[in-house]
Protein backbone atom coordinates (compact mmCIF):
# COMPACT_ATOMS: atom_id res chain seq x y z
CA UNK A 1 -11.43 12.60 -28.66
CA UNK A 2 -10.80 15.69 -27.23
CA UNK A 3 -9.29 17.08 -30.71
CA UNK A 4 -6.41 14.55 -31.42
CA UNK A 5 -8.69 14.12 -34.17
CA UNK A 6 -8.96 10.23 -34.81
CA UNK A 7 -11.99 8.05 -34.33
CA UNK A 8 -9.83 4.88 -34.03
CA UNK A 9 -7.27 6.07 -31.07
CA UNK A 10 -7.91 3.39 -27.70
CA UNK A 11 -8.07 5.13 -24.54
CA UNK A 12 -7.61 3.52 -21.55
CA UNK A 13 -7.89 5.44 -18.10
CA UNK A 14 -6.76 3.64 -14.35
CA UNK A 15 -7.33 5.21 -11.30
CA UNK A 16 -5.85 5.05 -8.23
CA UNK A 17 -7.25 6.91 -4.96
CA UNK A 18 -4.66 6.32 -2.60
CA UNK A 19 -1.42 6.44 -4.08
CA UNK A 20 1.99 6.30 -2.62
CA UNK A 21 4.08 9.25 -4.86
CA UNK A 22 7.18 7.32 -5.39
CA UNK A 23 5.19 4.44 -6.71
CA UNK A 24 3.24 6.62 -8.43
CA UNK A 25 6.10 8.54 -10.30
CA UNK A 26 7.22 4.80 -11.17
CA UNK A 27 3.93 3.97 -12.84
CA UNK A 28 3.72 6.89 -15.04
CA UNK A 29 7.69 6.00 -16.19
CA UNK A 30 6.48 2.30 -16.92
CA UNK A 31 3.22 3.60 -19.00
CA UNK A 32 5.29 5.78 -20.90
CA UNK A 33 7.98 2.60 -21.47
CA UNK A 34 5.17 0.85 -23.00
CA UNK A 35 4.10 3.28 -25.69
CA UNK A 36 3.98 1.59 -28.55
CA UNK A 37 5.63 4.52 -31.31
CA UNK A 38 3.54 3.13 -34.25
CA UNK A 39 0.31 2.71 -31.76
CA UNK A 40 -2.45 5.27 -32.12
CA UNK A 41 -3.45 4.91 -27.87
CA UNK A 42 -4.22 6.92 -24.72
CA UNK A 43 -3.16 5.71 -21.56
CA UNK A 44 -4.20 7.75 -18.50
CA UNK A 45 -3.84 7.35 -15.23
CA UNK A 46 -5.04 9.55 -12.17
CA UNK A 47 -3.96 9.30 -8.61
CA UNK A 48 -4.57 10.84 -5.14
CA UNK A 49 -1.73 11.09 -3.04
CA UNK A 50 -2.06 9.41 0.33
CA UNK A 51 0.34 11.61 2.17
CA UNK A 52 1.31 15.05 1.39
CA UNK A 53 4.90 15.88 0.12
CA UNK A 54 6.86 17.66 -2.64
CA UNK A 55 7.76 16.84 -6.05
CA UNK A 56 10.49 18.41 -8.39
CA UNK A 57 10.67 18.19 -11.73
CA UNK A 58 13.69 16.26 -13.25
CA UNK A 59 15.67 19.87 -13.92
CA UNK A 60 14.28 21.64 -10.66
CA UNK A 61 17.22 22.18 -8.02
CA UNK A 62 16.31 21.38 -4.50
CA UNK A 63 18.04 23.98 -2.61
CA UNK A 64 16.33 26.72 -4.64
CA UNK A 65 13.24 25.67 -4.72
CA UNK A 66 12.62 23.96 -1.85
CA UNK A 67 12.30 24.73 2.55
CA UNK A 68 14.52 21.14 3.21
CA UNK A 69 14.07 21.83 6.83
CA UNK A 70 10.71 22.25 7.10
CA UNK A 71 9.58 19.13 5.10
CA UNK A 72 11.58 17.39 7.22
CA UNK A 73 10.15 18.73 10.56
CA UNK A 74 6.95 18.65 8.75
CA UNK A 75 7.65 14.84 7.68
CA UNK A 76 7.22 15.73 4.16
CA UNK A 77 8.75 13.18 1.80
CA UNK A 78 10.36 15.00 -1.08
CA UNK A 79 10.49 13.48 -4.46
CA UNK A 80 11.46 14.02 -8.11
CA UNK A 81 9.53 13.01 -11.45
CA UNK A 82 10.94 12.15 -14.87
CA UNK A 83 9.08 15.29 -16.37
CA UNK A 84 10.03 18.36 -16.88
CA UNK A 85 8.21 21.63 -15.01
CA UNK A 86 8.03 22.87 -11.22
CA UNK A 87 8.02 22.04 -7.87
CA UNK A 88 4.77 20.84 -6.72
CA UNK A 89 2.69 20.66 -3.04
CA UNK A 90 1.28 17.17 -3.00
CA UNK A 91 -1.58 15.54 -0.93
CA UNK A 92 -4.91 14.38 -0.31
CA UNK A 93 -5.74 17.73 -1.58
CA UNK A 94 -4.92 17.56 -4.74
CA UNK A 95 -4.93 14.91 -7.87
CA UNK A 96 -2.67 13.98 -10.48
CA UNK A 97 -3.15 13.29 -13.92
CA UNK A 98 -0.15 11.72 -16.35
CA UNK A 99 -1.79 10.78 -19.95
CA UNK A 100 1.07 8.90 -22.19
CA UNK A 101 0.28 9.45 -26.49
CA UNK A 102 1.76 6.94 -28.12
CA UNK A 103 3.64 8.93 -30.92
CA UNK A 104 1.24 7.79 -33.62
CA UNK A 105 -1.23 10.60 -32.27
CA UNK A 106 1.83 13.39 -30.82
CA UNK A 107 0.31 16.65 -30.97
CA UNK A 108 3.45 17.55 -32.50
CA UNK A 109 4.89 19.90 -30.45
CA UNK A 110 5.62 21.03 -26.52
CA UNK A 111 2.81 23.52 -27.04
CA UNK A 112 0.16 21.17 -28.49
CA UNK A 113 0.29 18.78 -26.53
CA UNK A 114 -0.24 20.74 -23.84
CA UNK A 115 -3.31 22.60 -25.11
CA UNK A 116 -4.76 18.73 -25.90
CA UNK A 117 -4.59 17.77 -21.88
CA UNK A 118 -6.09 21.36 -20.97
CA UNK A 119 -9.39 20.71 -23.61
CA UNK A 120 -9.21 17.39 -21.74
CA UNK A 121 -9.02 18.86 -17.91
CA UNK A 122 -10.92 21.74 -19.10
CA UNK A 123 -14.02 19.85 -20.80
CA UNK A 124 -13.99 17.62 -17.44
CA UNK A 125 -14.01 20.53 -14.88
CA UNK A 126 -16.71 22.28 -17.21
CA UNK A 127 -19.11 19.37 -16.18
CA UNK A 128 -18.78 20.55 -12.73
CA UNK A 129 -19.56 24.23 -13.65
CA UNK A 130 -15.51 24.83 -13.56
CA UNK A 131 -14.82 27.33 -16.30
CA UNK A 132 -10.84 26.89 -16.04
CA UNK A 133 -8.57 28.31 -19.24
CA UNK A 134 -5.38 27.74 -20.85
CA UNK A 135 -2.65 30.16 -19.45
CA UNK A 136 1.38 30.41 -20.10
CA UNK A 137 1.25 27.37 -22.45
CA UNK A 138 1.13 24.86 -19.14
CA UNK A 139 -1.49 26.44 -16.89
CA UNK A 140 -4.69 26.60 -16.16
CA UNK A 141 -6.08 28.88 -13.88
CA UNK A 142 -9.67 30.47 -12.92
CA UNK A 143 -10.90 33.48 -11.94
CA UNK A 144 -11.46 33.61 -7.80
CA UNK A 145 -14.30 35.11 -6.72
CA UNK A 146 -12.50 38.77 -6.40
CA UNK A 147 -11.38 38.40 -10.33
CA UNK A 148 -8.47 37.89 -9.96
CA UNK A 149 -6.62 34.86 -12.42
CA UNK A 150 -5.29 32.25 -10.31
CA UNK A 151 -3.73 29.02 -11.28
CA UNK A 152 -5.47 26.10 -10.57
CA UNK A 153 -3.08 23.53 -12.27
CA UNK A 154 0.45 22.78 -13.43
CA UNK A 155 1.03 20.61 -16.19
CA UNK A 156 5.22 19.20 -17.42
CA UNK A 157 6.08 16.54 -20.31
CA UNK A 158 8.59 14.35 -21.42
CA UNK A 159 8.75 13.06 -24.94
CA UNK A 160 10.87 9.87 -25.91
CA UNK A 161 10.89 8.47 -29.58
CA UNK A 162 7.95 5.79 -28.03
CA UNK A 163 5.78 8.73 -26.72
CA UNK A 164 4.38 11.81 -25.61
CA UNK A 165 3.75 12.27 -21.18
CA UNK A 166 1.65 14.88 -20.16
CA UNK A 167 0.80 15.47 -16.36
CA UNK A 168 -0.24 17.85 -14.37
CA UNK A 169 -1.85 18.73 -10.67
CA UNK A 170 -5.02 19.90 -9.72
CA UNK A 171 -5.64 21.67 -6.23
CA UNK A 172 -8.55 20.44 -5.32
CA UNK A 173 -9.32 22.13 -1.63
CA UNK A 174 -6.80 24.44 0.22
CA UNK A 175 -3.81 22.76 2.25
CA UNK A 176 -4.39 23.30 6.07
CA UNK A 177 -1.21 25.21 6.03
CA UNK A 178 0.77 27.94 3.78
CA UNK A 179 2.15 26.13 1.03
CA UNK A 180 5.01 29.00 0.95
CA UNK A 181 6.00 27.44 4.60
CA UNK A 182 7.74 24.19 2.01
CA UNK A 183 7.96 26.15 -0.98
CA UNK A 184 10.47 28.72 -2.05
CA UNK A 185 9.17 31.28 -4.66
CA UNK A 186 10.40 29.81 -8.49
CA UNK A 187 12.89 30.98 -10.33
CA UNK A 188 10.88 31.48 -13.08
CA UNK A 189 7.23 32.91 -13.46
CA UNK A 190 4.60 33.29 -15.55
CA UNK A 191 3.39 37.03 -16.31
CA UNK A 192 0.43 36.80 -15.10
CA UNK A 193 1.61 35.28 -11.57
CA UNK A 194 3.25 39.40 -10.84
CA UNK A 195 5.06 38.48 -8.06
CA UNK A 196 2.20 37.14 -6.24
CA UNK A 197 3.79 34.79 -3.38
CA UNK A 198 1.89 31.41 -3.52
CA UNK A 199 -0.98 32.07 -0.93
CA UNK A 200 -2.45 34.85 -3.42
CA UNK A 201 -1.56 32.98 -6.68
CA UNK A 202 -3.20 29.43 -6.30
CA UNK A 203 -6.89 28.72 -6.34
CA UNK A 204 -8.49 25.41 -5.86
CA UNK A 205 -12.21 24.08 -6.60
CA UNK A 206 -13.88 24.21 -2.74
CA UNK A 207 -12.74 27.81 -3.12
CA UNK A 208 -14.17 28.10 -6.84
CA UNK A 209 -17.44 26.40 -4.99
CA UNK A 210 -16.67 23.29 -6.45
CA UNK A 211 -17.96 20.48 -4.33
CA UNK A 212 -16.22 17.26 -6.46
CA UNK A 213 -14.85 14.21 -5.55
CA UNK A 214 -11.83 13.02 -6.97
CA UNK A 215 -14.13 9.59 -8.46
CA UNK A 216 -16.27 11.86 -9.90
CA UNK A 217 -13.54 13.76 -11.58
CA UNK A 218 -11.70 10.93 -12.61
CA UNK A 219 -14.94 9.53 -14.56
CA UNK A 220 -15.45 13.09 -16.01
CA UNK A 221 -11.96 12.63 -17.26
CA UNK A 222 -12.39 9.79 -18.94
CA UNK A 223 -15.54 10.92 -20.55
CA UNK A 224 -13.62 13.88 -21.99
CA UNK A 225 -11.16 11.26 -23.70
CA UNK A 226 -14.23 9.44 -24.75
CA UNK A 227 -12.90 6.75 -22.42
CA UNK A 228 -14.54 3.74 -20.99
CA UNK A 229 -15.03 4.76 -17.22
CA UNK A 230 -11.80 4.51 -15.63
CA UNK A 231 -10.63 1.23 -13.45
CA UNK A 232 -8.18 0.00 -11.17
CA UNK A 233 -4.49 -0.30 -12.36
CA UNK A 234 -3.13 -3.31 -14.00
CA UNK A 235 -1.26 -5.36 -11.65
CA UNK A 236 1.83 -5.45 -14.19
CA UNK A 237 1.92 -1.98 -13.70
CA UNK A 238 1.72 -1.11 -10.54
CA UNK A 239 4.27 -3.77 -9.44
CA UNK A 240 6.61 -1.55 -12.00
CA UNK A 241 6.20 0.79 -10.40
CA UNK A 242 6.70 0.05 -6.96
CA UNK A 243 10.27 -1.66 -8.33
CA UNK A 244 11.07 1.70 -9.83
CA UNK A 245 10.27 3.70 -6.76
CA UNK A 246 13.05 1.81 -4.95
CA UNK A 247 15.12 1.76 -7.54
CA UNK A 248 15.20 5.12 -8.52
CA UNK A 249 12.37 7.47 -6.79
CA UNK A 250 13.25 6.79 -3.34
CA UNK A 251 17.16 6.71 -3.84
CA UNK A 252 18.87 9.95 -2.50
CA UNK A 253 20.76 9.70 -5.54
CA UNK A 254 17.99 10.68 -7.77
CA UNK A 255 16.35 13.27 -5.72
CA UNK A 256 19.09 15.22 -4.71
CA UNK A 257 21.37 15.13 -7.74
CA UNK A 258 20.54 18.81 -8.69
């Protein structure tokens, strides 16, 4: 299983192709609250956003990151996750990934888990003729047709004593306007991004000629955890995470405390 090494960890993936993002954010909190610490298990869901907007991560602060203004005359909700990382576009355009280890099978460190969800992402996209690679310890990016390496998705984690969440976003086709219109530049950069202001930095898979469906990743996905093919989200969890989404992940408080 995509080199945690153990023939007897249970993967599980759920899929959900029209997700609300505050619900969404609550789900992934209430998979990782049910890690199991002595389990040896893979839970994974994917979602599509059904409306675009903007996500933090828990540490990101909204004033420097973030064109307020514009995502409100824009009628962008703005939200924040649990995990660490960026700020991230949201949307129809691209899908999200959150896998929860129970901490039986923890990589054992920031870095390795990490490279375990790229050989996961990047086995999946190679059935598509994708070749993505591991850049900056949480990227992946591909080269675009001029050469150039351009990041094709973000990846963040939080780790709890019950387990290990790893997530990240995949562009899957351009946005129909300039993502640097919502999003200030970040504070911090990977080397290999130079300077390069979001239009010239991202890449997605229409542009990499990529013709995939999100279904058809999602089932590539789960073949690269050596998964059954994925299925709809328990009802136990996705009613957590609706709760948590208005109790925490549409509340002001939460989004705009930093």
């Amino acid at each position: 299983m995509a080199g945690l090494g153990a023939g007897d960890v249970a993967a599980a993936v759920f899929v959900e192709p029209r997700a609300e993002a505050a619900a969404a954010v609550g789900t992934v909190e209430g998979l990782l609250a049910a890690a199991r610490a002595e389990g040896h298990e893979v839970a994974a869901y994917l979602w599509r956003p059904r409306a675009r907007g903007v996500v933090l991560g828990s540490a990101c602060r909204l004033g420097g990151e973030v064109h307020r203004d514009e995502c409100r005359r824009r009628a962008l909700g703005v939200f924040r996750r649990a995990s660490g990382g960026g700020t991230v576009l949201i949307g129809p355009e691209t899908w999200c990934y959150s896998c929860v280890l129970s901490r039986g099978i923890d990589p054992g460190s920031i870095q390795g888990a990490f490279a375990w969800l790229h050989r996961v992402v990047i086995a999946a996209l190679g059935r598509f003729g994708v070749a993505a690679e591991s850049v900056a310890v949480s990227d992946l990016a591909a080269r675009a047709p001029g050469g150039e390496l351009r990041k094709l998705a973000g990846h963040s984690q939080k780790r709890t004593r019950r387990g290990v969440l790893c997530e990240g976003t995949l562009l899957a086709e351009a946005f129909p306007f300039p993502m640097s219109a919502v999003l200030r530049h970040p504070p911090r950069e990977p080397e290999y991004r130079r300077g390069r202001p979001h239009e010239e930095f991202v890449t997605d898979l229409r542009a990499l000629g990529a013709a995939v469906e999100f279904q058809e990743f999602a089932a590539a996905f789960a073949a690269a955890l050596g998964a059954a093919p994925p299925r709809e989200l328990p009802a136990e969890f996705a009613a957590r995470g609706e709760a948590l989404a208005r109790e925490r992940y549409l509340a002001p408080e939460w989004t705009e405390r930093l």
